[in-house]
PDB file of N, CA and C in Angstrom:
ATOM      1  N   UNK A   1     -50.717 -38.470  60.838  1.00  0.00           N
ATOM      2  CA  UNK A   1     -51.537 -37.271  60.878  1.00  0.00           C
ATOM      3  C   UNK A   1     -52.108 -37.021  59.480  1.00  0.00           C
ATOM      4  N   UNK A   2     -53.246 -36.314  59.225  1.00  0.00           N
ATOM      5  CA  UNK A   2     -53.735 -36.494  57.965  1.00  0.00           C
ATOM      6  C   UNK A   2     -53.636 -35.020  57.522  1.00  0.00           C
ATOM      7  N   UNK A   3     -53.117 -35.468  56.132  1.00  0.00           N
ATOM      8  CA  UNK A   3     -52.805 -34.187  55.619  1.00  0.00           C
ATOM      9  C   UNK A   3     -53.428 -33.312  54.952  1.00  0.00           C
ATOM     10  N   UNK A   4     -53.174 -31.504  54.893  1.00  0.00           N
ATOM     11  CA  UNK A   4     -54.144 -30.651  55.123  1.00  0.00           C
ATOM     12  C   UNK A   4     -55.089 -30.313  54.392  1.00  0.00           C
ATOM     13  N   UNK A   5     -55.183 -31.077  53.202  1.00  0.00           N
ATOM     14  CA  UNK A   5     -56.709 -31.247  52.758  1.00  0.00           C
ATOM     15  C   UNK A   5     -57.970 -31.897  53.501  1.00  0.00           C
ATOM     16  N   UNK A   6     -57.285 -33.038  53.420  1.00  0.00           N
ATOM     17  CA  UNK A   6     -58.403 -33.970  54.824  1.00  0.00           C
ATOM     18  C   UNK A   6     -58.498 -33.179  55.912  1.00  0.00           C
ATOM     19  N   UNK A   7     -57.464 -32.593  56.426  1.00  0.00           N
ATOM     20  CA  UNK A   7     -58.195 -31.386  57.958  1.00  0.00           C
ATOM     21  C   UNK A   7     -58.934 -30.670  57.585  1.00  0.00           C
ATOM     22  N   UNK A   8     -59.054 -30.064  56.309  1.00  0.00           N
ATOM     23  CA  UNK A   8     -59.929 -29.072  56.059  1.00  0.00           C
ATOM     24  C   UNK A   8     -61.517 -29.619  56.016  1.00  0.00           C
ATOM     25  N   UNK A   9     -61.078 -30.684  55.055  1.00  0.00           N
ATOM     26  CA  UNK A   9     -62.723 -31.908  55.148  1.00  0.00           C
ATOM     27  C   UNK A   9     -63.226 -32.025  56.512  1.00  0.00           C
ATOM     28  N   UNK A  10     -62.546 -32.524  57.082  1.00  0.00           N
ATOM     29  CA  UNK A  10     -63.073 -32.834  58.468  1.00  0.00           C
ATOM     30  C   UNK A  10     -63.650 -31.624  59.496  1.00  0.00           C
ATOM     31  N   UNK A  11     -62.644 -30.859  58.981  1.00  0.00           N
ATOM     32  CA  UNK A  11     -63.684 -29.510  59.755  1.00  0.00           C
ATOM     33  C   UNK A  11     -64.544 -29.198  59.607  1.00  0.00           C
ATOM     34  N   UNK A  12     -64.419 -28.861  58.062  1.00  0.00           N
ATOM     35  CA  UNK A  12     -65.820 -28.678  57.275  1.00  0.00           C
ATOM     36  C   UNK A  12     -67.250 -29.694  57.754  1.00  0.00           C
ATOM     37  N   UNK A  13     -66.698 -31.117  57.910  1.00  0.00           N
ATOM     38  CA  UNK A  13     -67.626 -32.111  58.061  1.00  0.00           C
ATOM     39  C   UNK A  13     -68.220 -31.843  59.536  1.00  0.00           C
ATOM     40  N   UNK A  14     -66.973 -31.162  60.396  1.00  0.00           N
ATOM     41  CA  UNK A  14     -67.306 -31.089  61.789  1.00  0.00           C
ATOM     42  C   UNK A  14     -68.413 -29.947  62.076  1.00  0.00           C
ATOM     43  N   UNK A  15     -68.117 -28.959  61.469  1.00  0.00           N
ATOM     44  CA  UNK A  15     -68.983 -27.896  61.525  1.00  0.00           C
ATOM     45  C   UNK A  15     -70.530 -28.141  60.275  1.00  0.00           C
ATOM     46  N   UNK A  16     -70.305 -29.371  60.244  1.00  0.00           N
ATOM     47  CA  UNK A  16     -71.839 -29.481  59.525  1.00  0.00           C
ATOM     48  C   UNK A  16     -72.060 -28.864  58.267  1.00  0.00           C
ATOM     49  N   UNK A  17     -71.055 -28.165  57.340  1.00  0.00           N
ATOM     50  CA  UNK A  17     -71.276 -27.647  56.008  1.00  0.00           C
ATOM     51  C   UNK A  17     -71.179 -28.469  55.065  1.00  0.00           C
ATOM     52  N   UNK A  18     -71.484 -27.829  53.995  1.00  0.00           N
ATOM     53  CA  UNK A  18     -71.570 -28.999  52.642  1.00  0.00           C
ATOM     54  C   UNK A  18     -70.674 -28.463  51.821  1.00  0.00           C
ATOM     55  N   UNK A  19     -69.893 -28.738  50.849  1.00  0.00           N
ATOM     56  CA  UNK A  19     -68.843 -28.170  49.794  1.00  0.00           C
ATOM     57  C   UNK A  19     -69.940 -26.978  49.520  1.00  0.00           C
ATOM     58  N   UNK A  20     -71.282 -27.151  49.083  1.00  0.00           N
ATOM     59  CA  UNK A  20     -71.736 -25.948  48.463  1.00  0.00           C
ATOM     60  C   UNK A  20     -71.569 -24.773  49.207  1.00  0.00           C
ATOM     61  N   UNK A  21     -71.769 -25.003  50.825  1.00  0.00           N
ATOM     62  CA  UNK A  21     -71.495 -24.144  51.831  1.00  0.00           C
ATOM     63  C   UNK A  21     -70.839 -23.159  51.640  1.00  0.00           C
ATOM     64  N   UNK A  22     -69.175 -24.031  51.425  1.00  0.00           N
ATOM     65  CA  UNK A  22     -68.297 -23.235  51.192  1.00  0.00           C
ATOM     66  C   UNK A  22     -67.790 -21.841  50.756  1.00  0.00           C
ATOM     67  N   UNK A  23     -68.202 -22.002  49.505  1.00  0.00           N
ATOM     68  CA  UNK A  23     -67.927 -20.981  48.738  1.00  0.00           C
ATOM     69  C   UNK A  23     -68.291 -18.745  48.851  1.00  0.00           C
ATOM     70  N   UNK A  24     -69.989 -19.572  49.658  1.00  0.00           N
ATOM     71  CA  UNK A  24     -70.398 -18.311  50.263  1.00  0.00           C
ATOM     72  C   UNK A  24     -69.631 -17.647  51.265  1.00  0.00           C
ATOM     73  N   UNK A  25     -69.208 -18.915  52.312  1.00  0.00           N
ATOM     74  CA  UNK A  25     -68.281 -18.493  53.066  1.00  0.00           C
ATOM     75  C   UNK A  25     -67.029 -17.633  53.293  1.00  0.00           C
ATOM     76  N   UNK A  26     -66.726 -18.139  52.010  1.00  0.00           N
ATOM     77  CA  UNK A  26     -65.591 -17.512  51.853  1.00  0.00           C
ATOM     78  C   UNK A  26     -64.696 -17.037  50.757  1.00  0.00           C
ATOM     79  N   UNK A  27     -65.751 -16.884  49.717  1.00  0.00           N
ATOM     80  CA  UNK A  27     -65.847 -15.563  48.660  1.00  0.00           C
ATOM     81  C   UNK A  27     -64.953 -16.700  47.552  1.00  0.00           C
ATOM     82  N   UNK A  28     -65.188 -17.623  46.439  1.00  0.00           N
ATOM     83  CA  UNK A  28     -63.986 -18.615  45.366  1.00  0.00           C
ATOM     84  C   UNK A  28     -65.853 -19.147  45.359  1.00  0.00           C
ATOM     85  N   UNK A  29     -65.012 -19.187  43.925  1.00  0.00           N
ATOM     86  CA  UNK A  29     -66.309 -19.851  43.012  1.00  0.00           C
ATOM     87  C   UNK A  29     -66.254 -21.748  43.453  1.00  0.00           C
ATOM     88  N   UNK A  30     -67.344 -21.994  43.338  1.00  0.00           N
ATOM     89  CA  UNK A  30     -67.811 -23.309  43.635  1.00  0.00           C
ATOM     90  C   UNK A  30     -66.961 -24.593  43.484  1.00  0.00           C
ATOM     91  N   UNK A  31     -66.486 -24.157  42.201  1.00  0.00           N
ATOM     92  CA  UNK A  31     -65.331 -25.410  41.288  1.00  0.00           C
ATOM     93  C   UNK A  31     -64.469 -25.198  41.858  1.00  0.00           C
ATOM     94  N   UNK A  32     -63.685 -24.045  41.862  1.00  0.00           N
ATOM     95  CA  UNK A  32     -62.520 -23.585  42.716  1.00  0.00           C
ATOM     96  C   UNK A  32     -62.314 -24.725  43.982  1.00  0.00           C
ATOM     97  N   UNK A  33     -63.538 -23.873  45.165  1.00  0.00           N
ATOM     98  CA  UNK A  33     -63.201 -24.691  45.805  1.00  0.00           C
ATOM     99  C   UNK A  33     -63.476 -26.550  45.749  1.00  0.00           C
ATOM    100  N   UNK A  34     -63.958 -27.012  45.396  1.00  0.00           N
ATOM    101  CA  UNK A  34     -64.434 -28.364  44.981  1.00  0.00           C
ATOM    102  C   UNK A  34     -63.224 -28.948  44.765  1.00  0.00           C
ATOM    103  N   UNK A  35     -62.372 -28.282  43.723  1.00  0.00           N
ATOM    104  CA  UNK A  35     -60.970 -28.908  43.437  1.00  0.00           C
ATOM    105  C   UNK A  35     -60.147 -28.322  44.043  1.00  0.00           C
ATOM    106  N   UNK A  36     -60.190 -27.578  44.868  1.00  0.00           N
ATOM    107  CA  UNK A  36     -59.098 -27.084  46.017  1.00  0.00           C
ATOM    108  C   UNK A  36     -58.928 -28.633  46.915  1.00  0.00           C
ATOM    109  N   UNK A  37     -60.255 -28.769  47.719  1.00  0.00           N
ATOM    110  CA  UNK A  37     -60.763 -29.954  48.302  1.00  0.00           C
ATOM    111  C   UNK A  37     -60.593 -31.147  47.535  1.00  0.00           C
ATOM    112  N   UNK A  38     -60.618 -31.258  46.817  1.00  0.00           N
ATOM    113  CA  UNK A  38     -60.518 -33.072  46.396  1.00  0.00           C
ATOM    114  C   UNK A  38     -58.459 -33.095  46.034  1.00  0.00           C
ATOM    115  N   UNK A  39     -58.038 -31.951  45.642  1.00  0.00           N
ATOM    116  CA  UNK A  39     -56.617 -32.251  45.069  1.00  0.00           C
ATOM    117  C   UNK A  39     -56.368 -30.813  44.977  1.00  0.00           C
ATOM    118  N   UNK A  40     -56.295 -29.470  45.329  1.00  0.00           N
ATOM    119  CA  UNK A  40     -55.822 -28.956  45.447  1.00  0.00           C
ATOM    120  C   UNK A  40     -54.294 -28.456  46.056  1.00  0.00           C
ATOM    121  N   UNK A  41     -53.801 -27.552  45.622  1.00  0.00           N
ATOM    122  CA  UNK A  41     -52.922 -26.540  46.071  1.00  0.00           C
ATOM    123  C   UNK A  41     -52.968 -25.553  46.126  1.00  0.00           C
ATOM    124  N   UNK A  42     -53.932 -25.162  47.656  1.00  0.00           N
ATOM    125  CA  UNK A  42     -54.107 -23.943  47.728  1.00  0.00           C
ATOM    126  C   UNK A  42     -53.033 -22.524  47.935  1.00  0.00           C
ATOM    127  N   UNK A  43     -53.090 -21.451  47.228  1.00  0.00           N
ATOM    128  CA  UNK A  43     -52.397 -20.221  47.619  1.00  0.00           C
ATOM    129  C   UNK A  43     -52.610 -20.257  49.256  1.00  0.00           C
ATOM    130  N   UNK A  44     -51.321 -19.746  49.968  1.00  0.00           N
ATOM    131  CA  UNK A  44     -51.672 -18.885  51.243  1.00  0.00           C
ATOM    132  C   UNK A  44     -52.919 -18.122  51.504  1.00  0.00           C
ATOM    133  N   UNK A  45     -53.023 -17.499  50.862  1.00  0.00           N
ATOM    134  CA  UNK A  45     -54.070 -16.308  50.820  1.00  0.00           C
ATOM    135  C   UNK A  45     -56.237 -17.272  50.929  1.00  0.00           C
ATOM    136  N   UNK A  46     -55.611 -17.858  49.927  1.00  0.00           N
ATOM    137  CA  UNK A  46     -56.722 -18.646  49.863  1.00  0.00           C
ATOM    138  C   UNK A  46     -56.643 -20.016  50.986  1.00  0.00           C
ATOM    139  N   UNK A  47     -55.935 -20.492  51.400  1.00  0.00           N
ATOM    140  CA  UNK A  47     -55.337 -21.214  52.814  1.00  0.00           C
ATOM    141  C   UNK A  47     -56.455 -20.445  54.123  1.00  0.00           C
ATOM    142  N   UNK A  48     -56.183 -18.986  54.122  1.00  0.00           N
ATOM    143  CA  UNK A  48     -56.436 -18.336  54.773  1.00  0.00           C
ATOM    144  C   UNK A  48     -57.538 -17.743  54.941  1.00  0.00           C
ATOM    145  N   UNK A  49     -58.449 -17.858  54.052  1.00  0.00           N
ATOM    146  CA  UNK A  49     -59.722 -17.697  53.778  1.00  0.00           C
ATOM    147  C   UNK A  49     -60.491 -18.977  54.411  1.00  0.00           C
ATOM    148  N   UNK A  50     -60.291 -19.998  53.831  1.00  0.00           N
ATOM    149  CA  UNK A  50     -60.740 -20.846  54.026  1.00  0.00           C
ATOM    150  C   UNK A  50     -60.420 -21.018  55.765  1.00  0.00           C
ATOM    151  N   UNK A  51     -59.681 -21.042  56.452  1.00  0.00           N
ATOM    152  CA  UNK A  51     -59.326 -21.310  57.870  1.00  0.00           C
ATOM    153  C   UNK A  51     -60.594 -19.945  58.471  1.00  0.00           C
ATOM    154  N   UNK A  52     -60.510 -19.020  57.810  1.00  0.00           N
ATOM    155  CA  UNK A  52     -61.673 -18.241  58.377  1.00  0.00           C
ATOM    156  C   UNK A  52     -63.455 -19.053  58.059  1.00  0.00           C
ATOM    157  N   UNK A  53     -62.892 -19.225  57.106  1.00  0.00           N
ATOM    158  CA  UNK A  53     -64.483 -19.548  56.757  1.00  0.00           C
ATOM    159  C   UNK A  53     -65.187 -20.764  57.855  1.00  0.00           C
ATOM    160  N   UNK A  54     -63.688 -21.787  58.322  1.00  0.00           N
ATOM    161  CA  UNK A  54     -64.093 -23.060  58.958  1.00  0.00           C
ATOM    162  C   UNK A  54     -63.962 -22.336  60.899  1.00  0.00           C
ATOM    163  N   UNK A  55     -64.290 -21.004  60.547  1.00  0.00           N
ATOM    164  CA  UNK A  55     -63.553 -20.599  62.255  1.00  0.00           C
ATOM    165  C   UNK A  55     -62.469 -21.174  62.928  1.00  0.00           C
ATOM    166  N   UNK A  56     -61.487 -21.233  62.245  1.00  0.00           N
ATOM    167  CA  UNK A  56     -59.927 -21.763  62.361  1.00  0.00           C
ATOM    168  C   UNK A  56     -58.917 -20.904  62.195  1.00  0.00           C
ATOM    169  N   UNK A  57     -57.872 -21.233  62.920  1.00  0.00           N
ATOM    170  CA  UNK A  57     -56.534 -20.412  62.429  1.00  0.00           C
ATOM    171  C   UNK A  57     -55.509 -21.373  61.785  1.00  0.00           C
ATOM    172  N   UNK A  58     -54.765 -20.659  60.820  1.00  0.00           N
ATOM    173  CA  UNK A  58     -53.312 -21.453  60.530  1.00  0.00           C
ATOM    174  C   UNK A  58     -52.716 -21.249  61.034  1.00  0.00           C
ATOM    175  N   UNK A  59     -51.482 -21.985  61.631  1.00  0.00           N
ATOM    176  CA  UNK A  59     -50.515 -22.155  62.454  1.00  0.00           C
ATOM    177  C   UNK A  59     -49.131 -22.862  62.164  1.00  0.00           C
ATOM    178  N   UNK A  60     -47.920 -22.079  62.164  1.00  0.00           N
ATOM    179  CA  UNK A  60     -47.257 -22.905  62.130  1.00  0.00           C
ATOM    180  C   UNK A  60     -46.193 -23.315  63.313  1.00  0.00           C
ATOM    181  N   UNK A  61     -45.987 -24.502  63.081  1.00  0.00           N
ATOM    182  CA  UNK A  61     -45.823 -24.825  64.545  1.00  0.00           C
ATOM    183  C   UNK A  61     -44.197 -25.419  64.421  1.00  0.00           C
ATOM    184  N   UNK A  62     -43.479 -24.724  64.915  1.00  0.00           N
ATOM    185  CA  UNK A  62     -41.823 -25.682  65.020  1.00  0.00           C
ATOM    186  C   UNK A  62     -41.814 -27.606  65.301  1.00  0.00           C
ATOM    187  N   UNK A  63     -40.940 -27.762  64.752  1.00  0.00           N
ATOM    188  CA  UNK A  63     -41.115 -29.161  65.054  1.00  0.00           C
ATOM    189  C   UNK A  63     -40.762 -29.434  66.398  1.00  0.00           C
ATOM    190  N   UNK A  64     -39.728 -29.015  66.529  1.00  0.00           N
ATOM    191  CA  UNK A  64     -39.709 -29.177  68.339  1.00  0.00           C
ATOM    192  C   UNK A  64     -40.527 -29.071  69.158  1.00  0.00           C
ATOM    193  N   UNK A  65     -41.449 -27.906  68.673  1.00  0.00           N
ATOM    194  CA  UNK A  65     -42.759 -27.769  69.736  1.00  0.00           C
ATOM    195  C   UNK A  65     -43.992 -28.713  69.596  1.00  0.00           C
ATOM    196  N   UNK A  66     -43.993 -29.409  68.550  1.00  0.00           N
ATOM    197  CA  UNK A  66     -44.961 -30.040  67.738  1.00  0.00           C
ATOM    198  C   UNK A  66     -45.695 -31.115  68.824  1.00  0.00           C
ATOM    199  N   UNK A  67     -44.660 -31.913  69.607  1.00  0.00           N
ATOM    200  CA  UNK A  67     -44.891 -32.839  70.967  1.00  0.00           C
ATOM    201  C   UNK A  67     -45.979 -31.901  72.194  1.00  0.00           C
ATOM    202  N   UNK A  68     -45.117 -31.127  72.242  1.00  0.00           N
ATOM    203  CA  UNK A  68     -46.067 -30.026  73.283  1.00  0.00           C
ATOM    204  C   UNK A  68     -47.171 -29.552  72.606  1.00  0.00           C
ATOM    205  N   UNK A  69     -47.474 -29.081  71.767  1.00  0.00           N
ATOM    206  CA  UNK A  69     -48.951 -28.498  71.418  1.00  0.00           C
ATOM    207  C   UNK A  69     -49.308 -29.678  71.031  1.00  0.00           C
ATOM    208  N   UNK A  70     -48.973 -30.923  69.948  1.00  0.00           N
ATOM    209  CA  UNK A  70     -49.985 -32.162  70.906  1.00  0.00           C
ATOM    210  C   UNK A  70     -50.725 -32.248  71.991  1.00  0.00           C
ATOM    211  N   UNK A  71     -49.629 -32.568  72.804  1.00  0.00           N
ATOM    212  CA  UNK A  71     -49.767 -33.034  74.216  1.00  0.00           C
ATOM    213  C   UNK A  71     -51.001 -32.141  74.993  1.00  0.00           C
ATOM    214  N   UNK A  72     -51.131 -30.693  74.819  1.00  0.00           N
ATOM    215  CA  UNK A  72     -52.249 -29.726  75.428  1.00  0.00           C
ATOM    216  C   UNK A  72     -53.373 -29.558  75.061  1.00  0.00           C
ATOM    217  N   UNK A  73     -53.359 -30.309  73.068  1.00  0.00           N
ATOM    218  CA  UNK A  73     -54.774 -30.522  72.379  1.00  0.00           C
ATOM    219  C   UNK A  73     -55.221 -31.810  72.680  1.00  0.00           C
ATOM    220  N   UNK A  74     -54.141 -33.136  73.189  1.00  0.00           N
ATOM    221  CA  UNK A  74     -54.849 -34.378  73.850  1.00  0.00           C
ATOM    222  C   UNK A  74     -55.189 -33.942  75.177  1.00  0.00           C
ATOM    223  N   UNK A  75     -54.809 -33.391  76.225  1.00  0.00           N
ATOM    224  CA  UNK A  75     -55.267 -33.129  77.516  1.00  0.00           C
ATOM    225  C   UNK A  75     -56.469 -32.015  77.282  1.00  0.00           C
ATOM    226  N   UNK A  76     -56.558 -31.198  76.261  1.00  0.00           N
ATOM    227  CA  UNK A  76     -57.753 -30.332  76.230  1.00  0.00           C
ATOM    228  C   UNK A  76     -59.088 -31.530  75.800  1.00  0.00           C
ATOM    229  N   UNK A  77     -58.444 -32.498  75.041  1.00  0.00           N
ATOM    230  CA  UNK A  77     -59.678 -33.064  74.391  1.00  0.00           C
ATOM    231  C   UNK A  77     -59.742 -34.051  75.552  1.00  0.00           C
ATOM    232  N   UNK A  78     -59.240 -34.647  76.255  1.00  0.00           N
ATOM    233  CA  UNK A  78     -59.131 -35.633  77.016  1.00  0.00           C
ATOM    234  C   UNK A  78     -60.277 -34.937  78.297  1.00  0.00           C
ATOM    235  N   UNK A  79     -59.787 -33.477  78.808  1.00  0.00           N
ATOM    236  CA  UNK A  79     -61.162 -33.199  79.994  1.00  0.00           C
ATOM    237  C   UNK A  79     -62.342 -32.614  79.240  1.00  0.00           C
ATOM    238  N   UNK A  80     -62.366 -32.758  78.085  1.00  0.00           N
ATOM    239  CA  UNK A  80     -64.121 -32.529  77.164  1.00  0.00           C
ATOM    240  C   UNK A  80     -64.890 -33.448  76.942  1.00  0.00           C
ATOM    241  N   UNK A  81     -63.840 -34.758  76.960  1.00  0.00           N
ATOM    242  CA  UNK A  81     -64.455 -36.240  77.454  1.00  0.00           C
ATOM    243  C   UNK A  81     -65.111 -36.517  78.554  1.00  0.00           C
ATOM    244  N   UNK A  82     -64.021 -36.303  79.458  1.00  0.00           N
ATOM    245  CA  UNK A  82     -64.171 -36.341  81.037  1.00  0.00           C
ATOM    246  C   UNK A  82     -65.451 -35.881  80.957  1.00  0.00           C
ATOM    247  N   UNK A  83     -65.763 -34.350  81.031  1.00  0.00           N
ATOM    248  CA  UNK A  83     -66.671 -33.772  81.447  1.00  0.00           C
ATOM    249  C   UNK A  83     -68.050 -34.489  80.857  1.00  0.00           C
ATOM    250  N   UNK A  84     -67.942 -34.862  79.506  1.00  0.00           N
ATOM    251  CA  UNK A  84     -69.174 -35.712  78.496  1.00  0.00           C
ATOM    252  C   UNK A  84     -69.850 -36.445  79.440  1.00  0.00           C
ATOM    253  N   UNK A  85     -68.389 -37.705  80.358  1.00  0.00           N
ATOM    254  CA  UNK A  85     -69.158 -38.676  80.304  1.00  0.00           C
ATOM    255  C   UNK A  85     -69.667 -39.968  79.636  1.00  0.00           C
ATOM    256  N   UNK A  86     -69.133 -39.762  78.448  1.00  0.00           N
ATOM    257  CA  UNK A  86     -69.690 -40.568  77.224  1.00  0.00           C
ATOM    258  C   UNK A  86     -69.360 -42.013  77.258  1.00  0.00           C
ATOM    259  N   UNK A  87     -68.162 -42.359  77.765  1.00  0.00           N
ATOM    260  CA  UNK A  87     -67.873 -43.786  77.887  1.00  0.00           C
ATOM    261  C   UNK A  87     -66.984 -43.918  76.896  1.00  0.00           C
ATOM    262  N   UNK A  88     -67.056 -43.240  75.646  1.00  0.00           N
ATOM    263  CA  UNK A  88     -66.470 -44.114  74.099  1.00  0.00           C
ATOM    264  C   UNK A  88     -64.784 -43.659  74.351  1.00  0.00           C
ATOM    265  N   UNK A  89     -63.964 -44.013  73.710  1.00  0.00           N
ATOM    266  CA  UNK A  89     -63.040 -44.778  73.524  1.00  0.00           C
ATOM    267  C   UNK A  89     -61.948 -43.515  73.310  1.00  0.00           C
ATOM    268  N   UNK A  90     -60.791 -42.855  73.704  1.00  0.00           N
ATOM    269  CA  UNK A  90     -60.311 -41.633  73.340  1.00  0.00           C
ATOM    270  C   UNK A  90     -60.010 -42.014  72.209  1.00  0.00           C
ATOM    271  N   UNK A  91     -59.587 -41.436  71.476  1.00  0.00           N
ATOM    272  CA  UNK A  91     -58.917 -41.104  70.061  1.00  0.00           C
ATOM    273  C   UNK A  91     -57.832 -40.200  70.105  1.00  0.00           C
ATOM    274  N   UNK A  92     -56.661 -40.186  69.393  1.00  0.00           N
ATOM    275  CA  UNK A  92     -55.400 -39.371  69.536  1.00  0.00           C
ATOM    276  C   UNK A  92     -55.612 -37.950  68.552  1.00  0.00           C
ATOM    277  N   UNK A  93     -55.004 -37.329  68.990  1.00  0.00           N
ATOM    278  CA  UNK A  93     -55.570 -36.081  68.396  1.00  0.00           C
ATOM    279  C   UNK A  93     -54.594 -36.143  66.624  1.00  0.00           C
ATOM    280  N   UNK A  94     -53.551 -37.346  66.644  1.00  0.00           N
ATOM    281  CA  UNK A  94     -53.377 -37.123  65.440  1.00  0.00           C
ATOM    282  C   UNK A  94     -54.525 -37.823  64.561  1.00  0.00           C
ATOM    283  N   UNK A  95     -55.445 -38.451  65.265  1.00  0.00           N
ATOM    284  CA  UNK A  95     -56.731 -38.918  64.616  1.00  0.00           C
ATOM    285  C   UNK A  95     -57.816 -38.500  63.742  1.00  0.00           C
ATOM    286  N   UNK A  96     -57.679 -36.835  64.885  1.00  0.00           N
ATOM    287  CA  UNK A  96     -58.912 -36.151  64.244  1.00  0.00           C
ATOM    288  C   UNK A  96     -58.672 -35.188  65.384  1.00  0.00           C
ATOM    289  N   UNK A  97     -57.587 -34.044  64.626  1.00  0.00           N
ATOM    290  CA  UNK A  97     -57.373 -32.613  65.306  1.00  0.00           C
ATOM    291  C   UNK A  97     -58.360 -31.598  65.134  1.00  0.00           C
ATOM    292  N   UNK A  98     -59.281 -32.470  64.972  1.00  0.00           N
ATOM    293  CA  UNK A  98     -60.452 -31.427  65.184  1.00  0.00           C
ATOM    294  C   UNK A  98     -61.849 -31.859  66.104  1.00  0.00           C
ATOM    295  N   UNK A  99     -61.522 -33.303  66.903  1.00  0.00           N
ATOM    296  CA  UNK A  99     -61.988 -33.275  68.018  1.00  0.00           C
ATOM    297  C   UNK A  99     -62.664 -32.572  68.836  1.00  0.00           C
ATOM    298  N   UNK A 100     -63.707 -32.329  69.296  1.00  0.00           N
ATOM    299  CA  UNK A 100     -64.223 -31.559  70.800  1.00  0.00           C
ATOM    300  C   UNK A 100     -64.241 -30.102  69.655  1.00  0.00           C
ATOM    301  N   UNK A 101     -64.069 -29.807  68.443  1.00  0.00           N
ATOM    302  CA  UNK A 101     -64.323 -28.135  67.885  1.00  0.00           C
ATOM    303  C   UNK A 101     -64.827 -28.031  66.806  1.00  0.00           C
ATOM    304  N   UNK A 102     -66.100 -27.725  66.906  1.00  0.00           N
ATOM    305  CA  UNK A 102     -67.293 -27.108  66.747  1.00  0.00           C
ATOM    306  C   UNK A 102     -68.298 -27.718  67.392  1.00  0.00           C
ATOM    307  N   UNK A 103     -68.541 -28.536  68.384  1.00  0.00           N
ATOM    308  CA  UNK A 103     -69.393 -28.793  68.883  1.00  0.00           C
ATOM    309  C   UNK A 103     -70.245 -28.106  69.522  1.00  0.00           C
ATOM    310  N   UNK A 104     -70.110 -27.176  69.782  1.00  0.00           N
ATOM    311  CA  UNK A 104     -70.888 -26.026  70.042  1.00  0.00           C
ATOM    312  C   UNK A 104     -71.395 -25.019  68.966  1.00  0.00           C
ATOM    313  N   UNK A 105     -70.618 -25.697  68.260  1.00  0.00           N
ATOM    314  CA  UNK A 105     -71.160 -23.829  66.921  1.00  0.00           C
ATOM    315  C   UNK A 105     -72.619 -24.487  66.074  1.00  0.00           C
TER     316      UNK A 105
END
């Protein structure tokens, strides 16, 4: 699973913004975020900003449950396929947990 800098990239990438994007979004000067994103350690607070800015929530998830909320984000992404049509190839949602969201925004 890729860890939560790269999810943040990928969202970002998913929803079509640019690093410059960012920042308007969600109120941290430019550099800030730039090096949040390439090697950061973000504060909570600022964690949390940013999950707003990408129309996301943070979550934390027990490890025990971790199999099950898998399992309901591959079957959610699995009938957004279905419905596509598309032919191409599934992908596991530890691939790219951000699959099938923002495609609409």
């Amino acid at each position: 699973m890729k860890n939560l800098l790269q999810q943040i990239k990928a969202r970002r990438l998913a929803l079509g913004f640019k690093q410059n994007d960012m920042p308007m979004r969600i109120g941290i000067a430019r550099q800030q975020y730039q090096r949040l994103e390439a090697q950061g350690n973000p504060r909570l607070d600022t964690l949390e900003l940013i999950a707003k800015g990408l129309n996301s929530e943070l979550m934390l998830i027990p490890k025990e449950k971790l199999d099950a909320v898998l399992a309901v984000l591959n079957s959610d992404a699995s009938a957004h396929g279905r419905a596509d049509q598309m032919g191409e190839e599934k992908k596991s949602i530890a691939d790219d947990p951000w699959e099938g969201f923002g495609d609409d925004l």
